[in-house]
Structure formats: C-alpha cells, structure tokens
PDB file of N, CA and C in Angstrom:
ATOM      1  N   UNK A   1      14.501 -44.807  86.942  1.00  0.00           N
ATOM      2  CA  UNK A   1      13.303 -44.472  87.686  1.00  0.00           C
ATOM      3  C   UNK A   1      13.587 -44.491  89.181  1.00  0.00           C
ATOM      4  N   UNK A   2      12.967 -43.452  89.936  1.00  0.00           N
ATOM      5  CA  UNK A   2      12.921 -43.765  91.873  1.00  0.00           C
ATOM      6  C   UNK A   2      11.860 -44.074  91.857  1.00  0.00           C
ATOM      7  N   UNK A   3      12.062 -44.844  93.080  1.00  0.00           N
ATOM      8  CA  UNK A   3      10.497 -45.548  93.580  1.00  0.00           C
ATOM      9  C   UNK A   3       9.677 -44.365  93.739  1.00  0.00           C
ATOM     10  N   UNK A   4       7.997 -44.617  93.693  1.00  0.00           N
ATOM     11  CA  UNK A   4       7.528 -44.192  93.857  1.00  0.00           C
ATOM     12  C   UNK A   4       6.872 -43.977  95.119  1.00  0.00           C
ATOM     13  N   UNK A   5       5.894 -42.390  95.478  1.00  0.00           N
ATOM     14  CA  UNK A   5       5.669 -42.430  97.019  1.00  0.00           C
ATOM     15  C   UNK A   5       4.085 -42.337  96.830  1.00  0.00           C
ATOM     16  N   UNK A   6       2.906 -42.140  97.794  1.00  0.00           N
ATOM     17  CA  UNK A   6       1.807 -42.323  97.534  1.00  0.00           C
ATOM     18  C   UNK A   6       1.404 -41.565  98.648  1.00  0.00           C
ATOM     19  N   UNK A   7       0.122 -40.633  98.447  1.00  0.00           N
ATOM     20  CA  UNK A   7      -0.361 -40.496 100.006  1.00  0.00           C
ATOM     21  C   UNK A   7      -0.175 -41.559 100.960  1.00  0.00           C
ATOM     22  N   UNK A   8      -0.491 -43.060 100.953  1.00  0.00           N
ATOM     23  CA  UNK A   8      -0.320 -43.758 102.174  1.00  0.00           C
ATOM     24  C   UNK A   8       0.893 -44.460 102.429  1.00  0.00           C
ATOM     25  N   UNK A   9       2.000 -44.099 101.878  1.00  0.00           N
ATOM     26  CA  UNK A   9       3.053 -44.936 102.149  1.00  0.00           C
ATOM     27  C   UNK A   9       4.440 -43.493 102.097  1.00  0.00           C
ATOM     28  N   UNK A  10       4.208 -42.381 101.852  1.00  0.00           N
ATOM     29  CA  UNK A  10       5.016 -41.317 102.055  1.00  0.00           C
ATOM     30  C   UNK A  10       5.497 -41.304 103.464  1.00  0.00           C
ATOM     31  N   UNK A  11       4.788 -40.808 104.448  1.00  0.00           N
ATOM     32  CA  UNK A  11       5.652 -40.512 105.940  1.00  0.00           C
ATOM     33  C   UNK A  11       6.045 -41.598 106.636  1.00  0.00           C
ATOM     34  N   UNK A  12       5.416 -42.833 106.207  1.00  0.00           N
ATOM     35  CA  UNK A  12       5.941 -44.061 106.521  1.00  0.00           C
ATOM     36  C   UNK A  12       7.545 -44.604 106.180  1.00  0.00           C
ATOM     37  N   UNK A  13       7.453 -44.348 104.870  1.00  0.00           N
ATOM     38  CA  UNK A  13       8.742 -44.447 104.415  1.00  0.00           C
ATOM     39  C   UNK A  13      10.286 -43.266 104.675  1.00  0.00           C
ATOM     40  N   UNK A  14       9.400 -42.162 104.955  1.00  0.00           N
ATOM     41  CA  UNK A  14      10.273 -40.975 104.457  1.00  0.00           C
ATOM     42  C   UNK A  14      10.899 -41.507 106.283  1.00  0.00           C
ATOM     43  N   UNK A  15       9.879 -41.388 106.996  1.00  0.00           N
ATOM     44  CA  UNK A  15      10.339 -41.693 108.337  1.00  0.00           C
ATOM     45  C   UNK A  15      11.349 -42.631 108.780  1.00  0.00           C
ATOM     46  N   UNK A  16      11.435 -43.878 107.884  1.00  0.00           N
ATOM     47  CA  UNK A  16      12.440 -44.836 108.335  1.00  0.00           C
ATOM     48  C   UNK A  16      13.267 -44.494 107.894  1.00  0.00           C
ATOM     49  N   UNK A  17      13.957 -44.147 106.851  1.00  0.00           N
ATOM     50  CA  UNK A  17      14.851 -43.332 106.789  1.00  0.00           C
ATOM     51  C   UNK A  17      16.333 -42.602 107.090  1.00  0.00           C
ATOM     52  N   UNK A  18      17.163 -43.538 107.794  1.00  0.00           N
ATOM     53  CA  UNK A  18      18.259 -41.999 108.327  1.00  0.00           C
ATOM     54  C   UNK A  18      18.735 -41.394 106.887  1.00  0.00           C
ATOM     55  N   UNK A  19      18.868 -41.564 106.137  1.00  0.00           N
ATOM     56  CA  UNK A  19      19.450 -40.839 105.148  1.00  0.00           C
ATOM     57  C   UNK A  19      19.168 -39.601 104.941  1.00  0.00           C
ATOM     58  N   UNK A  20      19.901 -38.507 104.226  1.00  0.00           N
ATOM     59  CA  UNK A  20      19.304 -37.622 103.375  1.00  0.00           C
ATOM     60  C   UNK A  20      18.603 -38.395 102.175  1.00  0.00           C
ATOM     61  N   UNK A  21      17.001 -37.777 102.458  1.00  0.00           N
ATOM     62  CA  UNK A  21      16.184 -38.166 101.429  1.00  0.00           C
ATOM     63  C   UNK A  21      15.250 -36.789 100.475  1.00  0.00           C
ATOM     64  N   UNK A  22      15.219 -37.284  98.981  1.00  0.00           N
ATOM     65  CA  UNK A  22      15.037 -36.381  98.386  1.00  0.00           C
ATOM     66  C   UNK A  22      13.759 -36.748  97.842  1.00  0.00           C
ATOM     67  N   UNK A  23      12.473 -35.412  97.918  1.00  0.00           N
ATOM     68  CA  UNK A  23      11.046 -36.327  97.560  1.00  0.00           C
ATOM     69  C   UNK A  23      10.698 -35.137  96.731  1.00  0.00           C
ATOM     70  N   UNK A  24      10.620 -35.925  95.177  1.00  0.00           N
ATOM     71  CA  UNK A  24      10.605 -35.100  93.918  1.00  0.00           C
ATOM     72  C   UNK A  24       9.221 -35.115  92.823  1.00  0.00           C
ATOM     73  N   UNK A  25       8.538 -34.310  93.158  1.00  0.00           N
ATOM     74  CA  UNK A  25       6.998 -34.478  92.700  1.00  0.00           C
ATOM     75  C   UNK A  25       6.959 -33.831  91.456  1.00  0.00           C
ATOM     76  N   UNK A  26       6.362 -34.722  90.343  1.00  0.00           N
ATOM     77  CA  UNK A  26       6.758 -34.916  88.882  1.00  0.00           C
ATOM     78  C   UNK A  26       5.042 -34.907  88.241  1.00  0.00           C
ATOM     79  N   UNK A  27       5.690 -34.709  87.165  1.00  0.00           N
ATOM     80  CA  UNK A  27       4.208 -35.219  86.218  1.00  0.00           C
ATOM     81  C   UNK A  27       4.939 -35.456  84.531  1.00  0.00           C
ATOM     82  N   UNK A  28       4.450 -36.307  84.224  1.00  0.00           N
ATOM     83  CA  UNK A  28       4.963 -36.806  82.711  1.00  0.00           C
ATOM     84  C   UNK A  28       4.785 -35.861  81.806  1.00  0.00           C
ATOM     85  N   UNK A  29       4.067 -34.769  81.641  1.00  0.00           N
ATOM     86  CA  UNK A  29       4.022 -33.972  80.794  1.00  0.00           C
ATOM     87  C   UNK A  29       4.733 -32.645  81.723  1.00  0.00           C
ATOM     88  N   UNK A  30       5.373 -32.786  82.177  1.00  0.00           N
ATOM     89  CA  UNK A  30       6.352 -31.333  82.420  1.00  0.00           C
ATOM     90  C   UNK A  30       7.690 -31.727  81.966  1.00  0.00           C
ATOM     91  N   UNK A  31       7.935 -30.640  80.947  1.00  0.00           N
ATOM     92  CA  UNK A  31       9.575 -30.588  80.267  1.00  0.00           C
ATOM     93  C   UNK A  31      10.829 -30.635  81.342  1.00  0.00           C
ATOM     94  N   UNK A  32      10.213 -29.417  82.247  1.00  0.00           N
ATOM     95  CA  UNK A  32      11.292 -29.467  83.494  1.00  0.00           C
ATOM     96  C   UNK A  32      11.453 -30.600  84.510  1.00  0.00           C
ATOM     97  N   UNK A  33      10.475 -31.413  84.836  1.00  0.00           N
ATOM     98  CA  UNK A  33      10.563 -32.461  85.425  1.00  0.00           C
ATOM     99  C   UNK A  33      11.893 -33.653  84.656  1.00  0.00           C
ATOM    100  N   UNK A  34      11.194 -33.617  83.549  1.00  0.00           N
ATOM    101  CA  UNK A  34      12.512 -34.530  82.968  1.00  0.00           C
ATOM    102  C   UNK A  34      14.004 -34.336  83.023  1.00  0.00           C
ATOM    103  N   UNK A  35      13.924 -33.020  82.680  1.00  0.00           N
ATOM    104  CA  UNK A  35      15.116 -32.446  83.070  1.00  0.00           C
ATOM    105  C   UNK A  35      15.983 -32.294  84.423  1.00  0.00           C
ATOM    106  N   UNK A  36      14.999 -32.554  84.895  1.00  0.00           N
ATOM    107  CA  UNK A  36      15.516 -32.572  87.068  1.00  0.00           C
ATOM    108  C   UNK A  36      15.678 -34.322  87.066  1.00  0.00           C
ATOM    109  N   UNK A  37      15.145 -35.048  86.433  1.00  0.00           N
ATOM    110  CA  UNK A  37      15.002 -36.114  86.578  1.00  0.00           C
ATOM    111  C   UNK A  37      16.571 -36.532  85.758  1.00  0.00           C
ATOM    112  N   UNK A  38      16.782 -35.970  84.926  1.00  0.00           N
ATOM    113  CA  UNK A  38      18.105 -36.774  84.512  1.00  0.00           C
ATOM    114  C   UNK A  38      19.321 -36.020  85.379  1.00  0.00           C
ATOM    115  N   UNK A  39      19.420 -34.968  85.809  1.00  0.00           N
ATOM    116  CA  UNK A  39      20.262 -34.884  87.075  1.00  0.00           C
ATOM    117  C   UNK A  39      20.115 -35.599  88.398  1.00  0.00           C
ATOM    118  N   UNK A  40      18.550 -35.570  88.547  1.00  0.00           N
ATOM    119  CA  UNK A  40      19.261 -36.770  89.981  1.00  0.00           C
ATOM    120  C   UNK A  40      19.201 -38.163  89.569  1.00  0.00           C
ATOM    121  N   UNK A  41      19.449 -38.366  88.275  1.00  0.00           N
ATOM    122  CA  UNK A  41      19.743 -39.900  88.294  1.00  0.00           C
ATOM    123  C   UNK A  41      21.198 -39.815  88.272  1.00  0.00           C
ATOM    124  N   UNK A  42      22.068 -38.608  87.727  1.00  0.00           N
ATOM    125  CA  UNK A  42      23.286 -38.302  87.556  1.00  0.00           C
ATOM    126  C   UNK A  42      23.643 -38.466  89.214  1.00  0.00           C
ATOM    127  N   UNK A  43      22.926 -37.736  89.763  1.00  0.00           N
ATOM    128  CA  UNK A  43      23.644 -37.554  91.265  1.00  0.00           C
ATOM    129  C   UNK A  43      23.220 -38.753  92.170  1.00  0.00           C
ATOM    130  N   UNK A  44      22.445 -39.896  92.044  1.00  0.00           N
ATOM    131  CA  UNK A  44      22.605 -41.042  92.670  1.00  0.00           C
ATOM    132  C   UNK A  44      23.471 -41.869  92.119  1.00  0.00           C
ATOM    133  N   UNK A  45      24.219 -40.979  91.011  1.00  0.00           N
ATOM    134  CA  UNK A  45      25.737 -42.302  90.907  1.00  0.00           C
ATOM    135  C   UNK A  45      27.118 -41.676  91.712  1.00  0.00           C
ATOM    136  N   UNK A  46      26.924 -39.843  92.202  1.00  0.00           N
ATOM    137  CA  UNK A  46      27.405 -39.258  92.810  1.00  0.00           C
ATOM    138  C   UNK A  46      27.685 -39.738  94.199  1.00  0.00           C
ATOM    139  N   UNK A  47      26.059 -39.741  94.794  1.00  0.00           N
ATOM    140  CA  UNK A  47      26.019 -39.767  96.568  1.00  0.00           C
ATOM    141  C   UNK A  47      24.901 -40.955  96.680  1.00  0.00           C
ATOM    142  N   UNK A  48      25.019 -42.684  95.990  1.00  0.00           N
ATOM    143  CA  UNK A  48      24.468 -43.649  96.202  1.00  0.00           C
ATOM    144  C   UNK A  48      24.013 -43.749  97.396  1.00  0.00           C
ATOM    145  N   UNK A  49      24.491 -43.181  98.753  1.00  0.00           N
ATOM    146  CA  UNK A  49      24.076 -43.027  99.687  1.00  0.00           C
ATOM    147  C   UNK A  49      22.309 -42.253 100.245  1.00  0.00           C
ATOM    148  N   UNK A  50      21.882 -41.240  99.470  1.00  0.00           N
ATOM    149  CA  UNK A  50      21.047 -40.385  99.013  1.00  0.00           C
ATOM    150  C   UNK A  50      19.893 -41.292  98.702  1.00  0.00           C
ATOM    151  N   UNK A  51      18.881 -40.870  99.221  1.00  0.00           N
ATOM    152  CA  UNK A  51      17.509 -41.338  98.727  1.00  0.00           C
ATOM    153  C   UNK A  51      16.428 -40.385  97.947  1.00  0.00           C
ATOM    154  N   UNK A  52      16.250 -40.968  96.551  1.00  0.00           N
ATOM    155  CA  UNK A  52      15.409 -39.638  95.961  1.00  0.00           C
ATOM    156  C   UNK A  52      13.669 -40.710  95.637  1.00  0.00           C
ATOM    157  N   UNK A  53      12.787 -40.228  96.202  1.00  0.00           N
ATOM    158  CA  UNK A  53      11.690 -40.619  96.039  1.00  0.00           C
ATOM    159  C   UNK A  53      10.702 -40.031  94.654  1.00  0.00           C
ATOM    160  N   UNK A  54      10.090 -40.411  94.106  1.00  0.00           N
ATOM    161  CA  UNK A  54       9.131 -39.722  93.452  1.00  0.00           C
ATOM    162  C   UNK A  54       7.840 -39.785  93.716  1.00  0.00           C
ATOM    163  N   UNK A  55       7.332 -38.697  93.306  1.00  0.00           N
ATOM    164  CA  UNK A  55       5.723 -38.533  93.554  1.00  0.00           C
ATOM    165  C   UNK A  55       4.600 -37.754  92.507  1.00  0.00           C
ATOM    166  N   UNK A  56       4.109 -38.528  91.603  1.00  0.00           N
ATOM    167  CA  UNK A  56       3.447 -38.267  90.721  1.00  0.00           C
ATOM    168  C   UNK A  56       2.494 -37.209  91.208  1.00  0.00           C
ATOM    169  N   UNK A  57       2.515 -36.127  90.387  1.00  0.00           N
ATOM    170  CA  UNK A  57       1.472 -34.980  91.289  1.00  0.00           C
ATOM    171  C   UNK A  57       0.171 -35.082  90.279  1.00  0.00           C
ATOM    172  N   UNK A  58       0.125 -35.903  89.410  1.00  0.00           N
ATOM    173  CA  UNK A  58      -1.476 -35.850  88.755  1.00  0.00           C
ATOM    174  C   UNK A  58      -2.089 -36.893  89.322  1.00  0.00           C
ATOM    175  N   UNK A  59      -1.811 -37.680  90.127  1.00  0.00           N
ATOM    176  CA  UNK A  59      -2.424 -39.076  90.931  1.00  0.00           C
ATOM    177  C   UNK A  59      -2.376 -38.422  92.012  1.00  0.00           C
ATOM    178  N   UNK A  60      -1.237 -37.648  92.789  1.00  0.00           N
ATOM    179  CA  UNK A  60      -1.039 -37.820  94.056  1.00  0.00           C
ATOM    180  C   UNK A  60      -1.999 -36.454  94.817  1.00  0.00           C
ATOM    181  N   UNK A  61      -2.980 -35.748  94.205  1.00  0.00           N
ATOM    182  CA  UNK A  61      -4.006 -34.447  94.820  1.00  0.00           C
ATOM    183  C   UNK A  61      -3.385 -34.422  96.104  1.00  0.00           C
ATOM    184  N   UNK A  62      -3.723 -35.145  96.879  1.00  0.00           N
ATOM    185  CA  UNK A  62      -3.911 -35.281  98.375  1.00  0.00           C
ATOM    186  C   UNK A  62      -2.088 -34.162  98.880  1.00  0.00           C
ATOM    187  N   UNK A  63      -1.243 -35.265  98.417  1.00  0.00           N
ATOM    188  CA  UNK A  63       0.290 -34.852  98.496  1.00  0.00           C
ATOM    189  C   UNK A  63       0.180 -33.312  97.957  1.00  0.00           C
ATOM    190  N   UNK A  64      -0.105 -33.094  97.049  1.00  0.00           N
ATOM    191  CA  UNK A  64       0.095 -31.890  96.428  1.00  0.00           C
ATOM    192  C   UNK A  64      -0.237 -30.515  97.385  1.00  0.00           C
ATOM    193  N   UNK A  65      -1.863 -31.069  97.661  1.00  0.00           N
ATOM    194  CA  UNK A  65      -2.038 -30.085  98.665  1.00  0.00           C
ATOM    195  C   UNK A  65      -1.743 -29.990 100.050  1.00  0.00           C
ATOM    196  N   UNK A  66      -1.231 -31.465 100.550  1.00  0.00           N
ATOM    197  CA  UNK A  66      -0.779 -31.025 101.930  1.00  0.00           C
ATOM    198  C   UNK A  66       1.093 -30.575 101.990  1.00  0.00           C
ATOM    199  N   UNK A  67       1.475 -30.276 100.643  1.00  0.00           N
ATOM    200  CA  UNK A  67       3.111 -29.892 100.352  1.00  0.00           C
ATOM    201  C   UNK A  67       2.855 -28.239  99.658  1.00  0.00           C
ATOM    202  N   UNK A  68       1.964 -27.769  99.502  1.00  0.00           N
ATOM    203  CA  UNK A  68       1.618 -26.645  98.996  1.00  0.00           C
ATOM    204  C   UNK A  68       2.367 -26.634  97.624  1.00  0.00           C
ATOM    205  N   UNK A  69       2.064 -27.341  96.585  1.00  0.00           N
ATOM    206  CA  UNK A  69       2.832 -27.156  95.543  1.00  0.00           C
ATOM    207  C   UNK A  69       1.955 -26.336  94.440  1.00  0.00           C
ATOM    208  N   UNK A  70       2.558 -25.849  93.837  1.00  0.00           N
ATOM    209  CA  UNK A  70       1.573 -24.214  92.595  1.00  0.00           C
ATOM    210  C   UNK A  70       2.273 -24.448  91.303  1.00  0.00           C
ATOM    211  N   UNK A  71       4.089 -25.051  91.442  1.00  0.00           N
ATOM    212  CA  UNK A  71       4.429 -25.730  89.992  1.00  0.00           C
ATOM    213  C   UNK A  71       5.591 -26.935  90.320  1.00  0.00           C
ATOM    214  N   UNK A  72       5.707 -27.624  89.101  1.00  0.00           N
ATOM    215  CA  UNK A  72       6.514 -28.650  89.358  1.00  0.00           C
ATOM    216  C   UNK A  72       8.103 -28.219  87.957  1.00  0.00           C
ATOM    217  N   UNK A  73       9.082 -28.523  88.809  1.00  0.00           N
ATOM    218  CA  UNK A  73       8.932 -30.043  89.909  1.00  0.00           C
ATOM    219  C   UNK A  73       9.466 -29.104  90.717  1.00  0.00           C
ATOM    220  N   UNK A  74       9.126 -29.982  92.087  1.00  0.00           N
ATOM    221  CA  UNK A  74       9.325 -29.580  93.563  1.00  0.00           C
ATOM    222  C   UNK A  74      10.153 -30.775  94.419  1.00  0.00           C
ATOM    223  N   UNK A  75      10.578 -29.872  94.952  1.00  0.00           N
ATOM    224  CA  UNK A  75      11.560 -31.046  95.497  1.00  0.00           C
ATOM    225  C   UNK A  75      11.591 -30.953  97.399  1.00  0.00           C
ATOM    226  N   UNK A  76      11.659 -31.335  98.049  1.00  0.00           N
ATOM    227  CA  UNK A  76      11.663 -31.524  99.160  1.00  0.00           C
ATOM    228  C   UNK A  76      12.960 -32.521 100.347  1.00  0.00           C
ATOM    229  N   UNK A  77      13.307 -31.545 100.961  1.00  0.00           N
ATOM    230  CA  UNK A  77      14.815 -32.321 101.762  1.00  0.00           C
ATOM    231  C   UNK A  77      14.169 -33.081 102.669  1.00  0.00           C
ATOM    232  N   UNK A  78      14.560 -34.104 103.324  1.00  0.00           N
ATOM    233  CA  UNK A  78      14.470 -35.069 104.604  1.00  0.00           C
ATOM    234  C   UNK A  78      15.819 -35.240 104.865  1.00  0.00           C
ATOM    235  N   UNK A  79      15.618 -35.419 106.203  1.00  0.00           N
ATOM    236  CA  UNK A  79      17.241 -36.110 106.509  1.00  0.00           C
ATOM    237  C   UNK A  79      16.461 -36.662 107.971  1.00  0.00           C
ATOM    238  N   UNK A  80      17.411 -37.973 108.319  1.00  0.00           N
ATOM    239  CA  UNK A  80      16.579 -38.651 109.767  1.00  0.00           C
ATOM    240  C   UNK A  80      15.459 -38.607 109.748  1.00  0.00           C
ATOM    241  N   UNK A  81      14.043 -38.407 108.788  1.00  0.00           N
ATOM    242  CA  UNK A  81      12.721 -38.871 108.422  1.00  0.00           C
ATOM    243  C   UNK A  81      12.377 -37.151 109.307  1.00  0.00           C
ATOM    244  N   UNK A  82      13.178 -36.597 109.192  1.00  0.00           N
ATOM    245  CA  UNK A  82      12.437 -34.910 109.471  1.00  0.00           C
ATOM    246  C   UNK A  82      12.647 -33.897 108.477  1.00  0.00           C
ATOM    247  N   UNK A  83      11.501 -33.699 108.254  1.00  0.00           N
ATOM    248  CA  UNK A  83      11.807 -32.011 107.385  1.00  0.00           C
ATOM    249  C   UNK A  83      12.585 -31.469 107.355  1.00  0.00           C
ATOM    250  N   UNK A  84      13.753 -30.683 106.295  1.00  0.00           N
ATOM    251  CA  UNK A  84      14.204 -29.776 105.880  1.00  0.00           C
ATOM    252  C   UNK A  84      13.838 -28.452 106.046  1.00  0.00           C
ATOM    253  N   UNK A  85      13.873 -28.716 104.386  1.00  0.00           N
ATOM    254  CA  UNK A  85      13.437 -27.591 103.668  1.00  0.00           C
ATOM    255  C   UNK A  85      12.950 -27.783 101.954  1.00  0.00           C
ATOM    256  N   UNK A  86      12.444 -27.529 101.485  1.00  0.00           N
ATOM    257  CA  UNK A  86      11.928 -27.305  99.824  1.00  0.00           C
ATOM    258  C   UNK A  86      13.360 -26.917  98.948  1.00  0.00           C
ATOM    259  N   UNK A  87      13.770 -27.952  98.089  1.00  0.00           N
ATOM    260  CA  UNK A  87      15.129 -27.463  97.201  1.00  0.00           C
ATOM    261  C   UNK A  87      15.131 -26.744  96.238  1.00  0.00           C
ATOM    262  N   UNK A  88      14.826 -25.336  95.866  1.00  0.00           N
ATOM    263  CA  UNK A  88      14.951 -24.687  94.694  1.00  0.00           C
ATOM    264  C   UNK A  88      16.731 -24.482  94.055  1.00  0.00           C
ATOM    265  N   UNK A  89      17.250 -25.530  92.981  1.00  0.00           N
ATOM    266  CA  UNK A  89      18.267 -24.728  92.267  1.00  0.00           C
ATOM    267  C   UNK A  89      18.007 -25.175  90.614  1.00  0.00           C
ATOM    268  N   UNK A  90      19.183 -24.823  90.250  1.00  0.00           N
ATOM    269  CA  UNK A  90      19.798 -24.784  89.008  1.00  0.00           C
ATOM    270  C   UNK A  90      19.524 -26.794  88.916  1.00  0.00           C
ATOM    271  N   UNK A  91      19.100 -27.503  87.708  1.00  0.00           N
ATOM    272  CA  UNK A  91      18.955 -28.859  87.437  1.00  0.00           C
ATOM    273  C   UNK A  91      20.212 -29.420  87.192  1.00  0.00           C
ATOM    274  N   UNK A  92      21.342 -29.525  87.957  1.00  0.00           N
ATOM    275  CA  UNK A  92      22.586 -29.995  88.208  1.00  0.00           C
ATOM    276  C   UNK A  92      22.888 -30.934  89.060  1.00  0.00           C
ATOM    277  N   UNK A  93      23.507 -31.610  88.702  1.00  0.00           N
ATOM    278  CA  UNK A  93      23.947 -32.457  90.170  1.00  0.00           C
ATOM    279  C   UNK A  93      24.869 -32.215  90.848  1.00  0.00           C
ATOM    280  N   UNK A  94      25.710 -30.990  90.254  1.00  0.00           N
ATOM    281  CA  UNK A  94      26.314 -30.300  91.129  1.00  0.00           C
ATOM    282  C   UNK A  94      25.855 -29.125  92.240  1.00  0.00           C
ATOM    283  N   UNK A  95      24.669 -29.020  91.494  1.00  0.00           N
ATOM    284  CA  UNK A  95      24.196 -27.722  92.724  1.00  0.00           C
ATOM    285  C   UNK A  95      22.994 -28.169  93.065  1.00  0.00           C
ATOM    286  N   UNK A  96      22.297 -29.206  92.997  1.00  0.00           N
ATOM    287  CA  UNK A  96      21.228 -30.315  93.657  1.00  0.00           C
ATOM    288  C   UNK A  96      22.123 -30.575  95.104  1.00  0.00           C
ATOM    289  N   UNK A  97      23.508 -31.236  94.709  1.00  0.00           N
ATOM    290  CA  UNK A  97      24.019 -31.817  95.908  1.00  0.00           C
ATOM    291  C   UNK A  97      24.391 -30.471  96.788  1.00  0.00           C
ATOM    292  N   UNK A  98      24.799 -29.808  96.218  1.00  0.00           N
ATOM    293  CA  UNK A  98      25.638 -28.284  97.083  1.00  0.00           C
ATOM    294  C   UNK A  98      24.140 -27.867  97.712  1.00  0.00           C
ATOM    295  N   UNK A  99      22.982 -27.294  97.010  1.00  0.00           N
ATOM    296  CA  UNK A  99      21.974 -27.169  98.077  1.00  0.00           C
ATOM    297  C   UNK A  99      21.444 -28.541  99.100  1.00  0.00           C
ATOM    298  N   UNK A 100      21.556 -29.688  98.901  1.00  0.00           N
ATOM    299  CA  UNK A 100      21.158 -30.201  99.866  1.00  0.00           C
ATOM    300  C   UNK A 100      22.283 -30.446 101.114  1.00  0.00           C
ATOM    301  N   UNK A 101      23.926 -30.304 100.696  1.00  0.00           N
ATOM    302  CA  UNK A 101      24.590 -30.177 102.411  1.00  0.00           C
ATOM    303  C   UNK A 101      23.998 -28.886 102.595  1.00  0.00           C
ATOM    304  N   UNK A 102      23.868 -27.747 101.849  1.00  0.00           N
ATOM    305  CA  UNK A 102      23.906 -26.268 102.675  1.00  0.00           C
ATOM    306  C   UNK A 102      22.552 -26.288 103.272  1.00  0.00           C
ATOM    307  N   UNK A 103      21.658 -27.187 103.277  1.00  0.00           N
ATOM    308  CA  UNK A 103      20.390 -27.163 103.546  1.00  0.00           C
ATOM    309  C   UNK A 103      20.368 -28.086 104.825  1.00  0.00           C
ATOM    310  N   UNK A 104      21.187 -29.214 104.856  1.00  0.00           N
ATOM    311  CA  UNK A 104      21.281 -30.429 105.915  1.00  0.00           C
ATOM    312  C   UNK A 104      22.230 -29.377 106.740  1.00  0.00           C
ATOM    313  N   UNK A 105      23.048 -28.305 106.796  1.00  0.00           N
ATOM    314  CA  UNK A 105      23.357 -27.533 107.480  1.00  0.00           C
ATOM    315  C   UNK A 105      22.956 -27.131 108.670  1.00  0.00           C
ATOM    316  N   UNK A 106      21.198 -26.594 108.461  1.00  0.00           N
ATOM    317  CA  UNK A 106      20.330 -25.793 109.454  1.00  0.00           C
ATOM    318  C   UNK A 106      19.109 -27.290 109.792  1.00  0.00           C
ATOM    319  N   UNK A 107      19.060 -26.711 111.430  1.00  0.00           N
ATOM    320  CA  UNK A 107      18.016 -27.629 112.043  1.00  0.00           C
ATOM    321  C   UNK A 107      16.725 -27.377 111.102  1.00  0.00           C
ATOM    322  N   UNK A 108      16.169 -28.712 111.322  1.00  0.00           N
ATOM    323  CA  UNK A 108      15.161 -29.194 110.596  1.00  0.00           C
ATOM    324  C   UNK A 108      13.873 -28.087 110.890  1.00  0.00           C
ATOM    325  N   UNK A 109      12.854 -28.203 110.203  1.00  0.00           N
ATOM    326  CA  UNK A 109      11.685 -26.898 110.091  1.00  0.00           C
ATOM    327  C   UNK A 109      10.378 -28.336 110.585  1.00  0.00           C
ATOM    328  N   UNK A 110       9.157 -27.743 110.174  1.00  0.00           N
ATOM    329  CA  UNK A 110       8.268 -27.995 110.423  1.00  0.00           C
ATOM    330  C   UNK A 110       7.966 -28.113 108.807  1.00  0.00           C
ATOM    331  N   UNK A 111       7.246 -29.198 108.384  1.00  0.00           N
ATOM    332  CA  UNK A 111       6.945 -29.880 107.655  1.00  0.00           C
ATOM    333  C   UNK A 111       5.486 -28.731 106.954  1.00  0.00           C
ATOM    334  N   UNK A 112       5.635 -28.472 105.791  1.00  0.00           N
ATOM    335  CA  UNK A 112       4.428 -28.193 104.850  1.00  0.00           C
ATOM    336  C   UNK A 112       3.107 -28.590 105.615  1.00  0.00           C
TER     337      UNK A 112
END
C-alpha cells in the first residue's frame, strides 16, 4: 500500500517533498488501477528513492475535480513539490520509470 493523500493534507505534503513524487488516484473497483498498482509497487523496489502517493477518487470529489480527472487511474509527476506533468504509459515499471526521467526532463508546468 502508499500512503494515502486527502484534499487537506495533499499540497502540504506533495510540497515538502524534494523527491520525484508520484500521486496515483485509484478506486477499488477499477481493474486497471490494480494493475498500475502492482507496477509501482514493483518500481519502489526499483527507485526507493521515489515517492508514490495515493488518492482514493470515490472519497476524494474535491481532488478529482480540481486534477480534472474523466478516468482512472491517473497519475500525476511532482518533483521539488512542483508540477510536472500527468503520466500516461504502458503499466510497467519499466516505462512508469522511463516516462517519469523523460518527464523530470522539461521545466515544471502549472498545476491542474
């Protein structure tokens, strides 16, 4: 399991932060969620360094709509407690990690 994030304790946390951090919004009844979920447990034995948060999207409304999410799972880059970018790949921990350097690549965006 990753800890979990909450509307009131998300930018708080994501902010302290220097790491690359990964914030992965789930719901127990999505097939694909599980499936993303057993790759990044694969890839925090990869890059222990890496922070992957979770965020229940049937509790979390508030999160959902201020991240514009339409399906799960969604994933979201941080690095130094600033925005990325949104991670769309393949449920690997090989190409989870390959999009997040090619993503920690380009200066940070403006946040959802």
């Amino acid at each position: 399991m990753f800890p979990k994030l909450t509307q009131f304790d998300l930018h708080h946390r994501i902010e302290a932060n220097p790491a690359p951090t990964l914030v992965f919004f789930t719901s127990a009844a999505c097939g694909s969620c599980r499936q993303l979920r057993a790759a990044l447990e694969e890839l925090r034995h990869i890059r222990p360094d890496w922070l992957v948060y979770e965020v229940d999207a049937e509790q979390e409304g508030g999160l959902v709509r201020e991240f514009e999410i339409f399906h799960l799972p969604a994933m979201f880059l941080f690095h130094q407690g600033r925005f990325h970018r949104e991670i769309s790949c393949p449920p690997t921990p090989q190409a989870i990690e390959s999009a997040i350097v090619e993503n920690l690549a380009h200066p940070p965006e403006e946040a959802p």
